[in-house]
Protein backbone atom coordinates (compact mmCIF):
# COMPACT_ATOMS: atom_id res chain seq x y z
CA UNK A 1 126.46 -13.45 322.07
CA UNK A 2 127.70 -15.89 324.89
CA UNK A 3 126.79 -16.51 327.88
CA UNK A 4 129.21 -17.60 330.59
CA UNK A 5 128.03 -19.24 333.44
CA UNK A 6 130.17 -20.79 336.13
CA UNK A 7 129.57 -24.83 337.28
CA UNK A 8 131.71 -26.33 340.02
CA UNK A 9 133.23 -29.54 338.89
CA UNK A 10 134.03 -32.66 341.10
CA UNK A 11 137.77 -32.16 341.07
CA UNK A 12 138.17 -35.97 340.35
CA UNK A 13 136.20 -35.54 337.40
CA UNK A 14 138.12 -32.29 336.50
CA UNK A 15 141.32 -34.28 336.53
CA UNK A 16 139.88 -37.17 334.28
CA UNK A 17 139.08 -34.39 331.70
CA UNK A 18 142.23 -32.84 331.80
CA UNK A 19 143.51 -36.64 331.47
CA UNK A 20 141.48 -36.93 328.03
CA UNK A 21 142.57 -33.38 326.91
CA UNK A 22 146.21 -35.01 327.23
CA UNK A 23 145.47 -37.77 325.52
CA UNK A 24 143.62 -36.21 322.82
CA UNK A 25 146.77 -33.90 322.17
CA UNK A 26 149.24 -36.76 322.76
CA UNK A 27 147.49 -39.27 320.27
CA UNK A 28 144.81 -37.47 318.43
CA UNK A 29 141.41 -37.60 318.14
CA UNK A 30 138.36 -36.76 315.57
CA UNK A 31 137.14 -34.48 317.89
CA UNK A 32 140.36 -33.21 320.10
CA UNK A 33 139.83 -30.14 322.61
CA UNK A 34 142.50 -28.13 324.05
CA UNK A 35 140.75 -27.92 327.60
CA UNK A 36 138.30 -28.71 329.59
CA UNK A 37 136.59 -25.82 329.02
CA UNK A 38 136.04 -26.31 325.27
CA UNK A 39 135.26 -30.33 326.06
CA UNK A 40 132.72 -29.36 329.02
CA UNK A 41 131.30 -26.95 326.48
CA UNK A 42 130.69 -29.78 323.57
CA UNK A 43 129.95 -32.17 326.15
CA UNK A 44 126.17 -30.22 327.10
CA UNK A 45 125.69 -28.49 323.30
CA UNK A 46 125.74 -32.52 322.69
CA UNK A 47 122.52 -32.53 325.43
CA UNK A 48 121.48 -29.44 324.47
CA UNK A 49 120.74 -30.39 321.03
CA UNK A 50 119.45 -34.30 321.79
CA UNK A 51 116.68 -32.32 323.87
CA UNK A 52 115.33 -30.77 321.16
CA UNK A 53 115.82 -32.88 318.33
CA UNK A 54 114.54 -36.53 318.57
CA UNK A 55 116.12 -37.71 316.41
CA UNK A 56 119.31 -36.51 316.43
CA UNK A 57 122.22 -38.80 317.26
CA UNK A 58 122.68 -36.63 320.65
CA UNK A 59 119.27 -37.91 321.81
CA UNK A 60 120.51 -41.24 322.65
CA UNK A 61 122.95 -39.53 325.28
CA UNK A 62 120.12 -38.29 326.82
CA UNK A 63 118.31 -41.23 326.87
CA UNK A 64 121.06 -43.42 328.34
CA UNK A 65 121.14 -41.06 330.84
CA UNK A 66 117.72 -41.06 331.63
CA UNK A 67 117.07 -37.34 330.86
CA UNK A 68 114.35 -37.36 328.68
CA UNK A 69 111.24 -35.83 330.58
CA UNK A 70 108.12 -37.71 330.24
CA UNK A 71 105.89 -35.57 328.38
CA UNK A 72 104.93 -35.29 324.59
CA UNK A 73 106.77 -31.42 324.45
CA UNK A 74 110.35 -33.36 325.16
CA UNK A 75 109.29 -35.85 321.52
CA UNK A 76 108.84 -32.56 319.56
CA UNK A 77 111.51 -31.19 317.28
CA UNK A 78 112.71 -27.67 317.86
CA UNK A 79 114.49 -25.44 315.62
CA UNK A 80 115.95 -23.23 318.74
CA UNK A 81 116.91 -23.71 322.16
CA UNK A 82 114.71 -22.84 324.95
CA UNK A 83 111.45 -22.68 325.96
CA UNK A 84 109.32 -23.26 321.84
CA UNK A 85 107.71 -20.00 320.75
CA UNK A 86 104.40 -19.86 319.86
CA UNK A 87 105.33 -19.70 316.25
CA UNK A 88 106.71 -23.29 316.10
């Protein structure tokens, strides 16, 4: 199931990713999206997943960006998204 949710983009920001989308189609890329949409969607799985696992390559986005809370639950790994069950 999917969620959609809608975000407001800076529109100067919107144009830079469509500028990378172009590029990505008019030179390639490991990891080429067809829109912004698709790139946006990578983009926060990418955060999504350093949250939860430590030591996943992802995490270091995160910590760049100075998004890692500072509490022992943001260290732990996580098998799922969200809030950790009790059964973890």
């Amino acid at each position: 199931m999917t969620t959609s949710r809608q975000i407001t983009i800076n529109p100067h920001v919107y144009k830079e990713l469509e500028y990378m989308i172009e590029l990505y189609q008019d030179s390639g890329s490991p990891n080429p999206f067809e829109s912004v949409e698709d790139l946006v969607g990578f983009v926060l799985a990418s955060v999504a997943d350093g949250s939860r696992r430590p030591g996943a390559w992802e995490r270091q986005l995160l910590e760049m960006m100075g998004l890692v809370a500072d509490c022992d639950e943001h260290y732990l790994y996580r098998t799922n998204y969200g809030r950790p069950s009790e059964t973890e």
